[in-house]
C-alpha atoms as a PDB file:
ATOM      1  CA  UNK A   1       0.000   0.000   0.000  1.00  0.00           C
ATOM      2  CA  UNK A   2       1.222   3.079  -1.017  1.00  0.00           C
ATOM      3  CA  UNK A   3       1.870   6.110   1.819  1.00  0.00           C
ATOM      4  CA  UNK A   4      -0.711   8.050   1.979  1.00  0.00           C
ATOM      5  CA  UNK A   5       0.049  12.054   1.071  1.00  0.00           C
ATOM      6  CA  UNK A   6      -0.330  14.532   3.132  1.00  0.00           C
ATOM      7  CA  UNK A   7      -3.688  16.690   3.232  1.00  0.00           C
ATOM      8  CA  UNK A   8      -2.929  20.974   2.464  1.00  0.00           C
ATOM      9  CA  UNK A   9      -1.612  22.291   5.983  1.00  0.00           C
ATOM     10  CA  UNK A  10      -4.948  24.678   5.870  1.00  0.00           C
ATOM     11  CA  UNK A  11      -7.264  21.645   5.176  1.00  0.00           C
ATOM     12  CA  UNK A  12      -5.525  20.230   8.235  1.00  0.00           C
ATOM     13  CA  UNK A  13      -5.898  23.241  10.972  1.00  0.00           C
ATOM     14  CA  UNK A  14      -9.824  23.420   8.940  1.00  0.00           C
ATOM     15  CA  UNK A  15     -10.522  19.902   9.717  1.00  0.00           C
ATOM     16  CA  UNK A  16      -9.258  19.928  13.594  1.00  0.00           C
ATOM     17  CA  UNK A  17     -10.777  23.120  14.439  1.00  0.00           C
ATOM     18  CA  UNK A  18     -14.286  21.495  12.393  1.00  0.00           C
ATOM     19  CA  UNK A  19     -13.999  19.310  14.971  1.00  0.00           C
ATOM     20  CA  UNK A  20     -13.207  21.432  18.029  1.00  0.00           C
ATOM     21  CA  UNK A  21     -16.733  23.480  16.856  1.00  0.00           C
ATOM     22  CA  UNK A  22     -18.503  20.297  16.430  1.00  0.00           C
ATOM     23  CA  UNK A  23     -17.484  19.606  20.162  1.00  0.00           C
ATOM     24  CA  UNK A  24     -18.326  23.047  21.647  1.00  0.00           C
ATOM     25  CA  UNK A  25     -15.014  24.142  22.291  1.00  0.00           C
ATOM     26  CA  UNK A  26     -15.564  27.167  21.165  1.00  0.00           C
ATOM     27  CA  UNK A  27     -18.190  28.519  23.280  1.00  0.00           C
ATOM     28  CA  UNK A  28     -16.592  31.325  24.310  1.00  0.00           C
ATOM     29  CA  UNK A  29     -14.912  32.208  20.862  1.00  0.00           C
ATOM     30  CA  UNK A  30     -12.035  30.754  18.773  1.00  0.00           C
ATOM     31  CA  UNK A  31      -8.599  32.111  19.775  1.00  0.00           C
ATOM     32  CA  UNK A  32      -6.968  35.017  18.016  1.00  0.00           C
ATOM     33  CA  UNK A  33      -5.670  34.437  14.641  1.00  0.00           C
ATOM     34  CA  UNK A  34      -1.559  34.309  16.685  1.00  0.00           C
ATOM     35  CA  UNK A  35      -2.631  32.019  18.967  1.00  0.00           C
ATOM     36  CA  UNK A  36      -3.500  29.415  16.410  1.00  0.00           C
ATOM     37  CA  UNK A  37      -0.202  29.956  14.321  1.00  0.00           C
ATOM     38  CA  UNK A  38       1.345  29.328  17.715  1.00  0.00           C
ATOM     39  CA  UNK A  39      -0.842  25.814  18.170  1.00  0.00           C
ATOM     40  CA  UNK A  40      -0.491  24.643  14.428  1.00  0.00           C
ATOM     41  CA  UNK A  41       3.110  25.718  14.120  1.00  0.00           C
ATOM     42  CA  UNK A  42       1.959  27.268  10.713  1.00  0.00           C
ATOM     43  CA  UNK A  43       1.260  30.512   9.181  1.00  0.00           C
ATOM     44  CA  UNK A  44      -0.978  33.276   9.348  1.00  0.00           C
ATOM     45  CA  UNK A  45      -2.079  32.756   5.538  1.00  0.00           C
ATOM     46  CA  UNK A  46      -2.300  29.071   6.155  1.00  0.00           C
ATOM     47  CA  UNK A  47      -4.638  30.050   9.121  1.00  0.00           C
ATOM     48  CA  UNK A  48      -6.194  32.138   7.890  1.00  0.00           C
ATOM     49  CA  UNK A  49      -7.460  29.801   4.934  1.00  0.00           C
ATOM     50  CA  UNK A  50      -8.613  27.421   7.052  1.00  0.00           C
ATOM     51  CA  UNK A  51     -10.410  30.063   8.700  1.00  0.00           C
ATOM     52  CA  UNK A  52     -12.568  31.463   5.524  1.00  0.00           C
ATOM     53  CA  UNK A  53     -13.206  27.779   4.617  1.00  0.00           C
ATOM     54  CA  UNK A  54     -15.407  27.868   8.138  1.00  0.00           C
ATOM     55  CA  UNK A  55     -16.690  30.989   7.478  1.00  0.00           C
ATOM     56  CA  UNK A  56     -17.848  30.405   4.091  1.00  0.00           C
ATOM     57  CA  UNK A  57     -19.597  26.787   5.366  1.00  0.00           C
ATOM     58  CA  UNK A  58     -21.532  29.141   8.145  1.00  0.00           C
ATOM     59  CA  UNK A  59     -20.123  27.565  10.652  1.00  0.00           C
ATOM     60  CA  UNK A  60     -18.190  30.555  11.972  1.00  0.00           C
ATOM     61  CA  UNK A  61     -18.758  34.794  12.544  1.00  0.00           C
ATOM     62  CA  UNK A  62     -15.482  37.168  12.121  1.00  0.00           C
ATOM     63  CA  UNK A  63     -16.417  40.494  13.525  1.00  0.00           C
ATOM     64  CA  UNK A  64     -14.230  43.295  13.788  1.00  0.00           C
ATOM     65  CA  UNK A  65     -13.198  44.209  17.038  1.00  0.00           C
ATOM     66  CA  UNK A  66     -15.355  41.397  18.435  1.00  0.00           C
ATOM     67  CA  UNK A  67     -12.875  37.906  17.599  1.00  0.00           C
ATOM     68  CA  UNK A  68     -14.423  34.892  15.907  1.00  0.00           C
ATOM     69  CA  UNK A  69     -17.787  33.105  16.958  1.00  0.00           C
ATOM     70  CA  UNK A  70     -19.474  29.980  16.272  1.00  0.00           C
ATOM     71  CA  UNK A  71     -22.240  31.241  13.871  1.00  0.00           C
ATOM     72  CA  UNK A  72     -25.390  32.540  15.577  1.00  0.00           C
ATOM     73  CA  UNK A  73     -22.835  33.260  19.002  1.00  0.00           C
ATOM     74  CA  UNK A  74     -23.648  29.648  20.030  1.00  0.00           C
ATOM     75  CA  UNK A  75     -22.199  26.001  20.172  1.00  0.00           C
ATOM     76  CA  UNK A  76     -21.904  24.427  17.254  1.00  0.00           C
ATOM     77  CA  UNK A  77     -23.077  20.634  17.605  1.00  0.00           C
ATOM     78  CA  UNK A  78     -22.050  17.889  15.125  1.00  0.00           C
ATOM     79  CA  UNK A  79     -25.751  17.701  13.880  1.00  0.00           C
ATOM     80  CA  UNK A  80     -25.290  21.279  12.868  1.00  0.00           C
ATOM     81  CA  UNK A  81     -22.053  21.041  11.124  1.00  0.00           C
ATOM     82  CA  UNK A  82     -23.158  17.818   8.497  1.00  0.00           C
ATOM     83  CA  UNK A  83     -25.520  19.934   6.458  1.00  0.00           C
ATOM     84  CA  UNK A  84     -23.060  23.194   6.729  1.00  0.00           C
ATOM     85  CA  UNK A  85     -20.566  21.490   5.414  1.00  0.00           C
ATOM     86  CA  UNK A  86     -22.400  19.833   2.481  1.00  0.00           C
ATOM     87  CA  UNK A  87     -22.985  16.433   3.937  1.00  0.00           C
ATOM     88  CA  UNK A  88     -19.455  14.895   3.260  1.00  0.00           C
ATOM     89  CA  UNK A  89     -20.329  11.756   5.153  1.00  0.00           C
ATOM     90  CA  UNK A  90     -20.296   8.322   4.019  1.00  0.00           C
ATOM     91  CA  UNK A  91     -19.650   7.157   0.499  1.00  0.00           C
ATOM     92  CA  UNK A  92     -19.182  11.333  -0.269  1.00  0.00           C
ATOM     93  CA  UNK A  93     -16.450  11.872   2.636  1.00  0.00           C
ATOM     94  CA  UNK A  94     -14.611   8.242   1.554  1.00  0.00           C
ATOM     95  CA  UNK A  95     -14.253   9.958  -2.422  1.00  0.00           C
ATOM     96  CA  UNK A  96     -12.608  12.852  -0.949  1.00  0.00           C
ATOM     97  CA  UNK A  97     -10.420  11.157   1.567  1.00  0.00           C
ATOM     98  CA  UNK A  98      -9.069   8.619  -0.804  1.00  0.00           C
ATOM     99  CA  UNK A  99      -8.355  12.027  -3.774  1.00  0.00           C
ATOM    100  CA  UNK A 100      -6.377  13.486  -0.849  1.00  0.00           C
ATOM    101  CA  UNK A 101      -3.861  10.444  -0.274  1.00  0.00           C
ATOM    102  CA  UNK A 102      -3.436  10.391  -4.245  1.00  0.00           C
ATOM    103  CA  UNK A 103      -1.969  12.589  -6.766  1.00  0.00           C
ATOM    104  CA  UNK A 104      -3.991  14.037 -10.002  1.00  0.00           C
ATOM    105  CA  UNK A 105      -2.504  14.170 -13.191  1.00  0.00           C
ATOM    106  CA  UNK A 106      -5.019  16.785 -15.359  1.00  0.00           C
ATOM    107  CA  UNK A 107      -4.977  15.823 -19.166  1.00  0.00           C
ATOM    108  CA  UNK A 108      -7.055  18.296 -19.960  1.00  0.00           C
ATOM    109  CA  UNK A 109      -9.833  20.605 -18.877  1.00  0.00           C
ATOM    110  CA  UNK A 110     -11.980  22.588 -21.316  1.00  0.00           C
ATOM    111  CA  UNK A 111     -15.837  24.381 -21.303  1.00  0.00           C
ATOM    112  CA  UNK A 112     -17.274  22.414 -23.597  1.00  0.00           C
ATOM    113  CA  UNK A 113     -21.275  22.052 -25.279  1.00  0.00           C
ATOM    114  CA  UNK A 114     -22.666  18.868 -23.191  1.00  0.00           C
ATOM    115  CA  UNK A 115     -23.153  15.875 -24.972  1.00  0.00           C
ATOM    116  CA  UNK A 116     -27.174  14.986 -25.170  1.00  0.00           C
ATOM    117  CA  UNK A 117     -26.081  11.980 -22.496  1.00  0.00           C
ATOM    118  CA  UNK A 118     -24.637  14.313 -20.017  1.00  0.00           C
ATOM    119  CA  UNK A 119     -27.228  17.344 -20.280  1.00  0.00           C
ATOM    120  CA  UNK A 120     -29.678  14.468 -19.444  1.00  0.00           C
ATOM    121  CA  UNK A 121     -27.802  13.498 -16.366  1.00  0.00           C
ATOM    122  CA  UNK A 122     -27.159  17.157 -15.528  1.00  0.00           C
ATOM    123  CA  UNK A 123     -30.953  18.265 -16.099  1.00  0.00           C
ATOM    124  CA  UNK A 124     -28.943  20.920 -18.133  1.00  0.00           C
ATOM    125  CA  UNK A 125     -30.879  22.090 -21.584  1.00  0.00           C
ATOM    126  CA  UNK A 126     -29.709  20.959 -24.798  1.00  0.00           C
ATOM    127  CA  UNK A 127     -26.218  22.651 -25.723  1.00  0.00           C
ATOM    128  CA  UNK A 128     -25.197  23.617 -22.381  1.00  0.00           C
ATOM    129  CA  UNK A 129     -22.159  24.305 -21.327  1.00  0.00           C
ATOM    130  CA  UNK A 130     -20.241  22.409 -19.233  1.00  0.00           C
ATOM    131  CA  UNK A 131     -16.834  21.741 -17.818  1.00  0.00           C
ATOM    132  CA  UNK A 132     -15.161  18.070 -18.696  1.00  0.00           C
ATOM    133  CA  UNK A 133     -11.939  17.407 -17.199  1.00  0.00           C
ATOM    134  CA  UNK A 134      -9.422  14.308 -17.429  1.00  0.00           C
ATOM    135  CA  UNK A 135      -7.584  13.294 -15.335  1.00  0.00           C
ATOM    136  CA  UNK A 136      -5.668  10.089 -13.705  1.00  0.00           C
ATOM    137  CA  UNK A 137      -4.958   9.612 -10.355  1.00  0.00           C
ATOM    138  CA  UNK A 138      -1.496   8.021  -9.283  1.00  0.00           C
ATOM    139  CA  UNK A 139       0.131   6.817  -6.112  1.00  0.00           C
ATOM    140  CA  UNK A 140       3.306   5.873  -5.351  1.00  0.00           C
ATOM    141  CA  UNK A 141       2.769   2.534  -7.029  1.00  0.00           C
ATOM    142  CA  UNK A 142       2.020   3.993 -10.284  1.00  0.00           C
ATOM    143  CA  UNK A 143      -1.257   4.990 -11.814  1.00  0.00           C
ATOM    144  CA  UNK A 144      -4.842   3.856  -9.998  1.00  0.00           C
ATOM    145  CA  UNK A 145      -7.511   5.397 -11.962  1.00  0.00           C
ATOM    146  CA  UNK A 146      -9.146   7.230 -15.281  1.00  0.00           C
ATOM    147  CA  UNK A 147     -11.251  10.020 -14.055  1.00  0.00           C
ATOM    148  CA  UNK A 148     -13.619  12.161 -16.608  1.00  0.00           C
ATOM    149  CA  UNK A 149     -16.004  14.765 -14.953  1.00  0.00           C
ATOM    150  CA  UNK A 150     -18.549  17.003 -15.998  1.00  0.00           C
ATOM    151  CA  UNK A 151     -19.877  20.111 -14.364  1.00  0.00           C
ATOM    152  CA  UNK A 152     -22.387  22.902 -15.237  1.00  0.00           C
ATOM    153  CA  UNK A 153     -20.414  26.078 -16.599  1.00  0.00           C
ATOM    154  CA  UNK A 154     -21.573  28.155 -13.888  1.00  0.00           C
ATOM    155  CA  UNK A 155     -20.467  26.349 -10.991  1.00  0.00           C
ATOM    156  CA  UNK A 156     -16.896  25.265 -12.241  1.00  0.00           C
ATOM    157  CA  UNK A 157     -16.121  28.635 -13.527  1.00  0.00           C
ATOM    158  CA  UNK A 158     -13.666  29.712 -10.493  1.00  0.00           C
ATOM    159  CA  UNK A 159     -11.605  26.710 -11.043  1.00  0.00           C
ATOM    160  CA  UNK A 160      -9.560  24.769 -13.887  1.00  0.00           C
ATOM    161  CA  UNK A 161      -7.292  22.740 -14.417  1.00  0.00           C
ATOM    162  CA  UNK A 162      -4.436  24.146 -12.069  1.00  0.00           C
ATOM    163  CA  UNK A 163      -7.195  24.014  -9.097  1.00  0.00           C
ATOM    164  CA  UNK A 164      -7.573  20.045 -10.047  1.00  0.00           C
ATOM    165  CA  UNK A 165      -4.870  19.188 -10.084  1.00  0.00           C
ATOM    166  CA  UNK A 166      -4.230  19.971  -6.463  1.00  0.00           C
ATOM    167  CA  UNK A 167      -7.621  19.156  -4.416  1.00  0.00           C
ATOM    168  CA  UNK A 168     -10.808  16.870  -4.910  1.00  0.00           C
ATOM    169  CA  UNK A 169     -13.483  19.073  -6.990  1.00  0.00           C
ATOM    170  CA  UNK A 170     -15.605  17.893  -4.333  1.00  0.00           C
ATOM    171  CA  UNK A 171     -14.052  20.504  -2.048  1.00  0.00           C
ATOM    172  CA  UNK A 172     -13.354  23.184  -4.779  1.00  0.00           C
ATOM    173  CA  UNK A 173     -17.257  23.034  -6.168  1.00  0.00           C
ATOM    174  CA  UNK A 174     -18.039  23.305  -1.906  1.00  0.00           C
ATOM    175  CA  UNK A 175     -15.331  26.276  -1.962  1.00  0.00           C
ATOM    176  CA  UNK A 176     -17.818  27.480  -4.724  1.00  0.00           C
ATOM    177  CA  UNK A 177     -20.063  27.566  -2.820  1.00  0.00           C
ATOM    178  CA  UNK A 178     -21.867  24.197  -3.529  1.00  0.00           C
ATOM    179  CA  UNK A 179     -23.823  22.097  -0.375  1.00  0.00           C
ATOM    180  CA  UNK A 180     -23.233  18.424  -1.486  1.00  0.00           C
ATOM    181  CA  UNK A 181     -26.069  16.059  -0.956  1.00  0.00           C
ATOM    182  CA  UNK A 182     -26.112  12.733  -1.844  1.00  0.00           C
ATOM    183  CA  UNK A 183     -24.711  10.538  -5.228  1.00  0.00           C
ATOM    184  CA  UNK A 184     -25.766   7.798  -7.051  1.00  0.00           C
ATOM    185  CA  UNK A 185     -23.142   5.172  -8.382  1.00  0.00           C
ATOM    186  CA  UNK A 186     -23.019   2.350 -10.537  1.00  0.00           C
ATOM    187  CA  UNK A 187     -20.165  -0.246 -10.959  1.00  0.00           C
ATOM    188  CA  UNK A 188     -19.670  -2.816 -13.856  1.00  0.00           C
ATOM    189  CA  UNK A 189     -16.416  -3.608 -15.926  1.00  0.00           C
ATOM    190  CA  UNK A 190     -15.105  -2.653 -19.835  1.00  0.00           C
ATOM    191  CA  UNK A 191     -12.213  -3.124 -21.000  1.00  0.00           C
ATOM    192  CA  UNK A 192      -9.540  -0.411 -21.366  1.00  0.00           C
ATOM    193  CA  UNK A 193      -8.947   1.361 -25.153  1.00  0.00           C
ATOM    194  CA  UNK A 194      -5.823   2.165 -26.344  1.00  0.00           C
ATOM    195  CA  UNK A 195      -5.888   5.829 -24.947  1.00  0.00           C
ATOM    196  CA  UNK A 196      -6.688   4.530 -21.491  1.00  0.00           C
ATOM    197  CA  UNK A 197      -4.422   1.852 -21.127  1.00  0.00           C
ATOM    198  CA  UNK A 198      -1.673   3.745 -21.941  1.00  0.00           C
ATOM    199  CA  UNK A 199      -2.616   6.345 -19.400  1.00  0.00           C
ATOM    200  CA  UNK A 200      -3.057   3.285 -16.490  1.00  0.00           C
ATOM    201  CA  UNK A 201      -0.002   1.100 -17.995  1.00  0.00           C
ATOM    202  CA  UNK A 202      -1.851  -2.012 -19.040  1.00  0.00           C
ATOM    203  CA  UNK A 203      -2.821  -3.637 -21.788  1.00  0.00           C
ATOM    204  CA  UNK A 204      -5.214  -2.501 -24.127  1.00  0.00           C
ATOM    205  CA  UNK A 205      -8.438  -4.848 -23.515  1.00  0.00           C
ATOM    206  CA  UNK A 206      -7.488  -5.043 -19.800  1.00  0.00           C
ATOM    207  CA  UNK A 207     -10.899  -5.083 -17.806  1.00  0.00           C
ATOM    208  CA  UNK A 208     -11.239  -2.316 -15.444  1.00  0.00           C
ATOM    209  CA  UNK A 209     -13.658  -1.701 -12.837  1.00  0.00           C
ATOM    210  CA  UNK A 210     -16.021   1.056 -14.232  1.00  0.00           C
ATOM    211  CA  UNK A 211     -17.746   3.998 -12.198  1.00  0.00           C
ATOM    212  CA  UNK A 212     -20.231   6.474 -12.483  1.00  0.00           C
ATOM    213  CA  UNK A 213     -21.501   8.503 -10.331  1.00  0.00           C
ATOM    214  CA  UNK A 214     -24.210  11.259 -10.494  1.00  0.00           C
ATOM    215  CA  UNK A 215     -23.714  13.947  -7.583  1.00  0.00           C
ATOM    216  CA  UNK A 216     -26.372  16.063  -6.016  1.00  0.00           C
ATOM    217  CA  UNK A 217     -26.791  19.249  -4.095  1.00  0.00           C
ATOM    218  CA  UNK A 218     -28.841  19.549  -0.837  1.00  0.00           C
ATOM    219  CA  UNK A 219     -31.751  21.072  -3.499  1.00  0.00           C
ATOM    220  CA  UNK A 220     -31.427  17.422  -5.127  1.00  0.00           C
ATOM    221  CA  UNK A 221     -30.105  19.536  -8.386  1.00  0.00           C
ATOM    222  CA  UNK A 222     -27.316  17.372 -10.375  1.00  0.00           C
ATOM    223  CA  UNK A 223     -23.934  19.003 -10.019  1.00  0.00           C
ATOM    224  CA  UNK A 224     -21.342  16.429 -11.515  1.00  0.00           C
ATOM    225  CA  UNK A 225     -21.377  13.551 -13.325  1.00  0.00           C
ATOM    226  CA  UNK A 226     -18.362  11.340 -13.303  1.00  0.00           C
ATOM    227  CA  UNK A 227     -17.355   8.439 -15.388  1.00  0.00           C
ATOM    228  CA  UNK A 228     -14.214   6.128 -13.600  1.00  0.00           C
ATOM    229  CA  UNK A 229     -12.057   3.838 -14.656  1.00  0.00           C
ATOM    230  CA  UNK A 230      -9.955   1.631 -12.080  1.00  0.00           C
ATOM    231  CA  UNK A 231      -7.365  -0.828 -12.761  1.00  0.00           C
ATOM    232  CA  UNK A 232      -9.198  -3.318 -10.405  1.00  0.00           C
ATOM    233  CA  UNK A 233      -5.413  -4.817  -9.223  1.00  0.00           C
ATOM    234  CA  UNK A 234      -5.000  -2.101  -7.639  1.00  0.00           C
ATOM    235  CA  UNK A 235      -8.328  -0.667  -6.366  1.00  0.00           C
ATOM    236  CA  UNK A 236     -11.596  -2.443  -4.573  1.00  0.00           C
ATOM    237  CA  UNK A 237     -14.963  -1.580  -3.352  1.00  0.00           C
ATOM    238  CA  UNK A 238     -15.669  -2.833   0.640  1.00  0.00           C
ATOM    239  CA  UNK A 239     -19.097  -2.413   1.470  1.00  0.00           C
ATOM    240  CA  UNK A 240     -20.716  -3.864   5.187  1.00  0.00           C
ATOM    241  CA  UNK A 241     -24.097  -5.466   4.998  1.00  0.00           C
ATOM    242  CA  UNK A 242     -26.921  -5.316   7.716  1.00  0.00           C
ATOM    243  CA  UNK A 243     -30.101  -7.524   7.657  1.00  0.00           C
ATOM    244  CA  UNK A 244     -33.168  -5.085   8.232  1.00  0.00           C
ATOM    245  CA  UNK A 245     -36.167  -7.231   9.321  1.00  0.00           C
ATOM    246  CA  UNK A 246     -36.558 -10.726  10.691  1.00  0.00           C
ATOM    247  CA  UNK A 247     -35.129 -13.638   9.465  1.00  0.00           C
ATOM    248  CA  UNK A 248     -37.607 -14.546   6.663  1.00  0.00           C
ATOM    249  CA  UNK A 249     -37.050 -10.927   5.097  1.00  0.00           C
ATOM    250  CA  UNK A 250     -33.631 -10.920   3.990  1.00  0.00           C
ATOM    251  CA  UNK A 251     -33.061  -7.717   3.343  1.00  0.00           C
ATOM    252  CA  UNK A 252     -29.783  -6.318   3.166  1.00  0.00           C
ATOM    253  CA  UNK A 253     -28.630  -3.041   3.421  1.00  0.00           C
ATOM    254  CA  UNK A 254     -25.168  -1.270   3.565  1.00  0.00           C
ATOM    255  CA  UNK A 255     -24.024   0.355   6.266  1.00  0.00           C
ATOM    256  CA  UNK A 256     -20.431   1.389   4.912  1.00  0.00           C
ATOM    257  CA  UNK A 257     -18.930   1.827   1.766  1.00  0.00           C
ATOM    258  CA  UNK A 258     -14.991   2.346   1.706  1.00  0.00           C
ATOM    259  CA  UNK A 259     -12.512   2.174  -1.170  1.00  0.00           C
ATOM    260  CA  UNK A 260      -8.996   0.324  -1.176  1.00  0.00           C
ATOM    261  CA  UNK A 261      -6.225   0.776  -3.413  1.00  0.00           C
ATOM    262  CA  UNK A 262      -2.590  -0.213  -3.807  1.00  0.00           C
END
């Protein structure tokens, strides 16, 4: 298994002091901007990034003069931060962890008309624009995946190919501004043309575990489609089963879905 790579130093001080709110640490106010350079050991721009990340999720008031609040002046309790903070739980939160311990390689990124297929799974009219991006995702051990996205014009318009390359577009379409929901995903297999196997190192023909995967907002509007293509050596799908009902039911539903790769 390759090592995993370290998350952005803001995205760390973000996440622990996410969790300090979540706690109600932070009754009484977060400390002053020094103070937290001082407890991170990193800089005030670092900080302060982490900082407008909160702010712009609601979860926390800067006032002049005043210091920095949990929104509203009050604790903020883990049942208020999931919907703030676009519902990253689950199979969303899993996608985003496993982009952060791998590296993106953008092929390309362009606005583009939407093909009738995608305006479909968009609920965009015909001859929309969209963004599609390419791009393959490599650890240590070489590359793991074929990634193709596409997302309406207007909300990938602050960020392009140098912004993909270095964080999940999960977090830059949130950083537009963008509450994620909920996704839909499919998995089956096809087998790898010339273009892709040459940009995952196998064989033409190889059969690769194929993904897509139709995002939503917390309005249930469609905000990126994704097609994915895994060299299934090196990537797997865990998912834990419960039985809902009594015995003669046998119904099975999952409880957690987490992805593997090496």
């Amino acid at each position: 298994m390759a090592s995993a790579m370290p998350l952005p130093k803001y995205h760390q001080v973000y996440l622990v002091l996410r969790e300090h709110l979540a706690e109600g640490r932070f009754a009484a106010g977060l400390p002053a901007e020094m103070r937290l350079m001082q407890q991170f050991g990193m800089s005030r721009a670092t900080v302060r990034k982490a900082l407008e990340r909160l702010a712009t999720e609601g979860l926390i008031e800067r006032r002049a003069g005043r210091g920095t609040m949990p929104r509203g002046g009050h604790t903020v309790t883990a049942s208020a931060v999931a919907p703030k903070q676009g519902q990253l739980t689950g199979l969303l939160e899993n996608i985003v962890h496993m982009s952060l311990q791998t590296r993106a390689n953008v092929l390309s990124c362009a606005t583009t008309t939407a093909p009738p297929a995608v305006a479909r799974r968009l609920a965009l009219p015909a001859r929309a624009r969209v963004q599609k991006a390419v791009r393959v995702r490599v650890t240590q051990e070489g590359p793991l995946s074929h990634i193709t996205t596409w997302v309406p014009f207007e909300l990938a318009k602050g960020f392009g190919r140098r912004e993909l390359a270095r964080e999940p577009i999960l977090l830059l379409l949130e950083q537009a501004g963008v509450r994620i929901g909920r996704a839909t995903q499919s998995i089956s297999a096809c087998p790898a043309d010339d273009a892709v196997a040459r940009a995952l190192a196998v064989p033409a023909g190889t059969a690769l575990l194929a993904v897509e995967r139709l995002v939503y907002d917390t309005d249930e509007r469609p905000v990126q489609w994704l097609q994915g293509l895994y060299r299934p050596d090196r990537y797997q799908y865990e998912m834990q089963l419960s039985r809902v009902g009594g015995i003669a039911a046998k119904v099975w539903v999952s409880t957690e879905l987490s992805a593997q790769f090496h």
